[in-house]
N, C-alpha and C. Protein backbone atom coordinates (compact mmCIF):
# COMPACT_ATOMS: atom_id res chain seq x y z
N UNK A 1 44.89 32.21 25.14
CA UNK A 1 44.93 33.41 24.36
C UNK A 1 44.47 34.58 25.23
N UNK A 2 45.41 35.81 25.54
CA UNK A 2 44.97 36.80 26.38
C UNK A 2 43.95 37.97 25.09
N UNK A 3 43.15 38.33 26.25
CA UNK A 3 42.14 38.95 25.62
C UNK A 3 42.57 40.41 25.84
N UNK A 4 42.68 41.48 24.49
CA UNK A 4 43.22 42.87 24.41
C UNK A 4 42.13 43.84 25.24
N UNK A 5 42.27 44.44 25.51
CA UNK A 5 41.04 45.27 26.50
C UNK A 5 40.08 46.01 25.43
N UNK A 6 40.83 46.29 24.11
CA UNK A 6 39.63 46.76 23.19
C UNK A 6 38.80 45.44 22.89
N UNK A 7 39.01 44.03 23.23
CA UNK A 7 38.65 42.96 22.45
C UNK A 7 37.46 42.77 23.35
N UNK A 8 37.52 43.48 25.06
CA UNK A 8 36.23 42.82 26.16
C UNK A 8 34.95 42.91 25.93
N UNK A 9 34.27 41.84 26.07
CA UNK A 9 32.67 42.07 25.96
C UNK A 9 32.19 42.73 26.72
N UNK A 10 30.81 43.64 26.09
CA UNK A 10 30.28 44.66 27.67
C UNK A 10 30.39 43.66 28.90
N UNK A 11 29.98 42.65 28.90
CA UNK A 11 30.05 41.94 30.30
C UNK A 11 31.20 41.64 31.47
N UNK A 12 32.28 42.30 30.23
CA UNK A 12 33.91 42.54 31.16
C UNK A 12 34.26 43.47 31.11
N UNK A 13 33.35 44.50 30.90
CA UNK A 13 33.65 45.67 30.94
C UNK A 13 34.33 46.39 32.17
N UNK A 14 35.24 46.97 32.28
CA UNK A 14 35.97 47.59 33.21
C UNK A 14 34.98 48.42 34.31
N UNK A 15 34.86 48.33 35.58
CA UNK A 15 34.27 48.93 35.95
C UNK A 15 35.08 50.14 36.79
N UNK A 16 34.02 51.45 37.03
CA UNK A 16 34.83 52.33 37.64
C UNK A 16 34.08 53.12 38.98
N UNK A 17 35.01 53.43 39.52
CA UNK A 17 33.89 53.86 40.53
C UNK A 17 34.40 55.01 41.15
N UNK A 18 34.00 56.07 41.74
CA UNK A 18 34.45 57.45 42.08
C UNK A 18 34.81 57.75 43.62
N UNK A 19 36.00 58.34 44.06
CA UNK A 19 36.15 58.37 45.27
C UNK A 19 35.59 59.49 45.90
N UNK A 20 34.52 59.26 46.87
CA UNK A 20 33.75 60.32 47.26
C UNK A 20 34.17 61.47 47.81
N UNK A 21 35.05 61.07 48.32
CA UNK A 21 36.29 62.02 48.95
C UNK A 21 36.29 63.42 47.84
N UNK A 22 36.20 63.30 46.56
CA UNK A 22 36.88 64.39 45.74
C UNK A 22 35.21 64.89 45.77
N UNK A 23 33.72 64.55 45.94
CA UNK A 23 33.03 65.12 45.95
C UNK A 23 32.15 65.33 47.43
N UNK A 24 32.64 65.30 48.77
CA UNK A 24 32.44 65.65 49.67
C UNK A 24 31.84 67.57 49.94
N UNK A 25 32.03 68.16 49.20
CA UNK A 25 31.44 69.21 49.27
C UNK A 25 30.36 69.47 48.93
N UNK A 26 29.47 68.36 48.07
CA UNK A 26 28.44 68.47 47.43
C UNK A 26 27.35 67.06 48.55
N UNK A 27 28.02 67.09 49.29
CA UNK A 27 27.52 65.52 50.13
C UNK A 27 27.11 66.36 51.87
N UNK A 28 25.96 67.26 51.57
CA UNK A 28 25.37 67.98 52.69
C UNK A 28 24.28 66.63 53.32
N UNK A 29 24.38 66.58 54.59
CA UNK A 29 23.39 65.46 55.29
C UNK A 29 21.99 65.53 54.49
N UNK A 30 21.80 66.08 53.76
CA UNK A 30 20.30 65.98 53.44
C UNK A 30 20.99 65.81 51.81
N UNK A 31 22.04 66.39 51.05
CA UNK A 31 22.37 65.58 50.00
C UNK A 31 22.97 64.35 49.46
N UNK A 32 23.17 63.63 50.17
CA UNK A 32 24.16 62.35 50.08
C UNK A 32 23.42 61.32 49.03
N UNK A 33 22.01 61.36 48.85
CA UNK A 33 21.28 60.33 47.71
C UNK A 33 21.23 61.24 46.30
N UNK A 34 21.17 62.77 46.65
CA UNK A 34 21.21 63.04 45.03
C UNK A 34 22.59 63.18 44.75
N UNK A 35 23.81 62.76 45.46
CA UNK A 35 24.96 63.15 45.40
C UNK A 35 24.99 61.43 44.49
N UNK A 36 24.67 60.89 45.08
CA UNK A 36 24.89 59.22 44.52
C UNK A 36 24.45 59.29 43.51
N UNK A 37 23.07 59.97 42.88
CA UNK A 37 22.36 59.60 41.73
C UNK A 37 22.96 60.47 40.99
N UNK A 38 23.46 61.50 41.06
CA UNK A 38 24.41 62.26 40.32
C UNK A 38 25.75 61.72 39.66
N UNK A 39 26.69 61.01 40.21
CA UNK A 39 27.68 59.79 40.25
C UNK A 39 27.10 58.76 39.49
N UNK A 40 26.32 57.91 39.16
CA UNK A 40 25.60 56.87 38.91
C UNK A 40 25.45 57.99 37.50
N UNK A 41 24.40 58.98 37.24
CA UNK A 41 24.21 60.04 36.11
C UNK A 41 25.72 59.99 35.16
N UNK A 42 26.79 60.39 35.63
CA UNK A 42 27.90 60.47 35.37
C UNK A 42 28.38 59.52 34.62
N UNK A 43 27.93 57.99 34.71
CA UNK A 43 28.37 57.00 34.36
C UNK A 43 29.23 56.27 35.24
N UNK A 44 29.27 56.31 36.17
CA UNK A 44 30.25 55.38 37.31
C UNK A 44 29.68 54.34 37.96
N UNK A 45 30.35 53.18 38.08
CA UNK A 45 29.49 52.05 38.46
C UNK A 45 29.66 51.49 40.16
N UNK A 46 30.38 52.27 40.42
CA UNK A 46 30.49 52.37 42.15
C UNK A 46 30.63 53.38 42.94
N UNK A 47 30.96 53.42 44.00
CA UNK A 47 31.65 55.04 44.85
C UNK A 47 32.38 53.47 45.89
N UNK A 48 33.40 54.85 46.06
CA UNK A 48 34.29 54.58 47.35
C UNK A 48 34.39 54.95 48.22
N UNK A 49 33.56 55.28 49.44
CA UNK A 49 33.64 55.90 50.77
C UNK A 49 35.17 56.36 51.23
N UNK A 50 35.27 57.35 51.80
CA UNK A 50 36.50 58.00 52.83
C UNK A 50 36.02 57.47 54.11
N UNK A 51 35.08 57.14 54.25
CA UNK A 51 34.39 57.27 55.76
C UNK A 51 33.26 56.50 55.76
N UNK A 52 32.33 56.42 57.18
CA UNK A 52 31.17 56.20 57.12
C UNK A 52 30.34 57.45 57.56
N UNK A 53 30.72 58.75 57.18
CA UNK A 53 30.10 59.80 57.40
C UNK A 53 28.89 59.75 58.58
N UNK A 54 29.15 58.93 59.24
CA UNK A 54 27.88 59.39 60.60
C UNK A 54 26.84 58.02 60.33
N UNK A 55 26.97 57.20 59.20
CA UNK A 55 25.86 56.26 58.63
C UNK A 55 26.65 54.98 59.75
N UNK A 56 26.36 53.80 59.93
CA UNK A 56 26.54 52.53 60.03
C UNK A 56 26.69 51.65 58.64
N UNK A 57 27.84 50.97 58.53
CA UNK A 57 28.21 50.72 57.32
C UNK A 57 27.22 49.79 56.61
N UNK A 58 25.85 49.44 57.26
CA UNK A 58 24.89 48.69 56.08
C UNK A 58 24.12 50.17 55.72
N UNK A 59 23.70 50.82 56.64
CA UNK A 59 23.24 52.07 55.64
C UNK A 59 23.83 52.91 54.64
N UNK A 60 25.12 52.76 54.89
CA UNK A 60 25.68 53.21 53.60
C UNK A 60 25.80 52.54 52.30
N UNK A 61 26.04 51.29 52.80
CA UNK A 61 25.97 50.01 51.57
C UNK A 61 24.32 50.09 50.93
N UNK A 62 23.33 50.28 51.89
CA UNK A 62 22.09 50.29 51.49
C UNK A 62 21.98 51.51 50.20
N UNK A 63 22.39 52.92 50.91
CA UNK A 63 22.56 54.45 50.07
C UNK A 63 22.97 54.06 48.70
N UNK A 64 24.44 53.62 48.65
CA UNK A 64 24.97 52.97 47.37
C UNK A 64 24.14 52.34 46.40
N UNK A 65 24.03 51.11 47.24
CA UNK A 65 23.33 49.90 45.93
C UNK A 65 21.96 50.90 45.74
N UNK A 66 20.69 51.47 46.62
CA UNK A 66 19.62 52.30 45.97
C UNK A 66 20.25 52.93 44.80
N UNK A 67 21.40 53.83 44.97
CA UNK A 67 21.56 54.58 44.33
C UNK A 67 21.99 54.36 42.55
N UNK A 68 22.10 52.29 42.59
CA UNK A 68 22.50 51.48 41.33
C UNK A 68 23.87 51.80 40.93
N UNK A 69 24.66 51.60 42.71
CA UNK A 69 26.05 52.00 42.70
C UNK A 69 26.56 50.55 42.78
């Protein structure tokens, strides 16, 4: 029996996540963690990098998950 998407339990809940790319203007080297907690604020349950903006890709993975991305 396929399950209707109004029928999913929170626990299958669709997740969504924001491509940082569209908020790169707000992502100044010294803003990039309130830029995350802002996103996360929003209700989004991931981000999607364009890049590794200057980070090494575990510090960015690190930025993210702090951020309860």
């Amino acid at each position: 029996m396929a399950i209707r998407s109004h029928e999913r339990k929170d626990s299958e809940k669709m997740k969504t996540a924001l491509q940082m790319y569209s908020v790169r203007a707000f992502m100044g080297e010294d803003q990039i963690r309130n830029t995350l907690a802002r996103v996360k604020d929003m209700g989004y349950d991931g981000a999607e990098w364009y890049g590794l903006l200057g980070y090494t890709p575990h510090q960015l993975a690190k930025l993210t998950t702090d951020a309860g991305l």
